[in-house]
Protein backbone atom coordinates (compact mmCIF):
# COMPACT_ATOMS: atom_id res chain seq x y z
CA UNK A 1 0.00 0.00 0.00
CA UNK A 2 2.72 2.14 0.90
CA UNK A 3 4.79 1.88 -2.41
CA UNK A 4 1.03 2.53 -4.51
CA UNK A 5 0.62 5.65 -2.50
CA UNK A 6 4.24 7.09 -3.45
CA UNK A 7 3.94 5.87 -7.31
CA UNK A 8 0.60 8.06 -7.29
CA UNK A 9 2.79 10.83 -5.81
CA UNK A 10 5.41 10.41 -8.34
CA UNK A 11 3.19 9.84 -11.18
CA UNK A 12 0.92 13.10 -10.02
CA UNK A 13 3.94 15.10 -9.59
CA UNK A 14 5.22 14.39 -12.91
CA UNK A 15 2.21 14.99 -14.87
CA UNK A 16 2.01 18.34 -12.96
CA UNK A 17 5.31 19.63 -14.40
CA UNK A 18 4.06 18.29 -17.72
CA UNK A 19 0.66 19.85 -18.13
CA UNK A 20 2.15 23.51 -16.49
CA UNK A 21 4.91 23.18 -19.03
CA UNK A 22 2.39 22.68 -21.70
CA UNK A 23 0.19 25.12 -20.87
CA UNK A 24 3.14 27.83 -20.57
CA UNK A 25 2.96 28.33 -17.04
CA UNK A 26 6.45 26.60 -16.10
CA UNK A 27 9.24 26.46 -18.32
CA UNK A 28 11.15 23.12 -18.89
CA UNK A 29 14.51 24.88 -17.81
CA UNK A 30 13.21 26.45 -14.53
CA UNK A 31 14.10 24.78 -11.33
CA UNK A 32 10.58 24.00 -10.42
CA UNK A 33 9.99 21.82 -13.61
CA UNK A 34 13.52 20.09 -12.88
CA UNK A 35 12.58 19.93 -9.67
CA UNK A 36 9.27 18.30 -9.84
CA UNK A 37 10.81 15.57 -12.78
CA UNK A 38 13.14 14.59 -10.48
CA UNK A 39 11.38 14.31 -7.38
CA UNK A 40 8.51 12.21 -9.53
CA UNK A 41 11.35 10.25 -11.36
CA UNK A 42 12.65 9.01 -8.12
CA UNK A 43 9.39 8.05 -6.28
CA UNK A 44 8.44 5.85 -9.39
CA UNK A 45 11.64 4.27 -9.68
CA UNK A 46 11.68 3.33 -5.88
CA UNK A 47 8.03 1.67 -6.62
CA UNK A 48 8.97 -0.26 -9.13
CA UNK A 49 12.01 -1.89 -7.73
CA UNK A 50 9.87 -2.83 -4.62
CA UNK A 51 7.70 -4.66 -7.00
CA UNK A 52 11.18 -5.47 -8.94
CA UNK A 53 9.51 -3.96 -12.28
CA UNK A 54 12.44 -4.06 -14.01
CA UNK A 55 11.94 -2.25 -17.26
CA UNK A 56 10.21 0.23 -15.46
CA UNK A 57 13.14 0.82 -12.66
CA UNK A 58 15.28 1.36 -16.25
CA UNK A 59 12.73 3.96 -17.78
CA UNK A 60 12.00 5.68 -13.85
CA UNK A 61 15.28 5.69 -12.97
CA UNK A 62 16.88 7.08 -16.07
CA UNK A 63 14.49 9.77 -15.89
CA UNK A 64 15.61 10.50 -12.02
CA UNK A 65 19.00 10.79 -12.89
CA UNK A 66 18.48 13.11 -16.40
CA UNK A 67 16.20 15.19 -14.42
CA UNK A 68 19.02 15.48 -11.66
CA UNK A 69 21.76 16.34 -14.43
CA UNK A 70 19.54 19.23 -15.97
CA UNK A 71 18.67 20.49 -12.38
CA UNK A 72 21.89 20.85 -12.09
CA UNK A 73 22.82 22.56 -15.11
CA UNK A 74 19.85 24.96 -14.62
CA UNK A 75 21.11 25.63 -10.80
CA UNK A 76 24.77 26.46 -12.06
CA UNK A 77 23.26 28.22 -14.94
CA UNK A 78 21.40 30.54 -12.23
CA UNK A 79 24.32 31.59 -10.74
């Protein structure tokens, strides 16, 4: 129960970014969007390796770390 309740999480916050981003209210190299990829990334990738999903732990996880790597480039952009 607990790993459904943070893939909704993950999967809501993910979607969020998306539909703000495509309806022009966040742009995809603002903190918040990397943010909110990342954060989302990571909660699905943690519920699919407690059901050991493996493909999806490969598509979750990848997008965890890219989301990382351009919150990072837009943070040391920033300054």
């Amino acid at each position: 129960m607990l790993y459904q309740a943070i893939s909704i999480v993950g999967a809501v916050v993910i979607l969020s970014a998306y539909a703000a981003q495509q309806m022009k209210k966040l742009h995809a190299e603002s903190v918040a969007y990397q943010l909110m990829n990342c954060i989302g990334g990571t909660c699905l990738c943690i519920a699919a390796v407690a059901a050991e999903q493996y493909g999806f732990i490969l598509l979750e996880g990848t997008w965890a770390v890219l989301s990382a790597w351009g919150l990072r480039r837009v943070l040391t952009h920033r300054q």
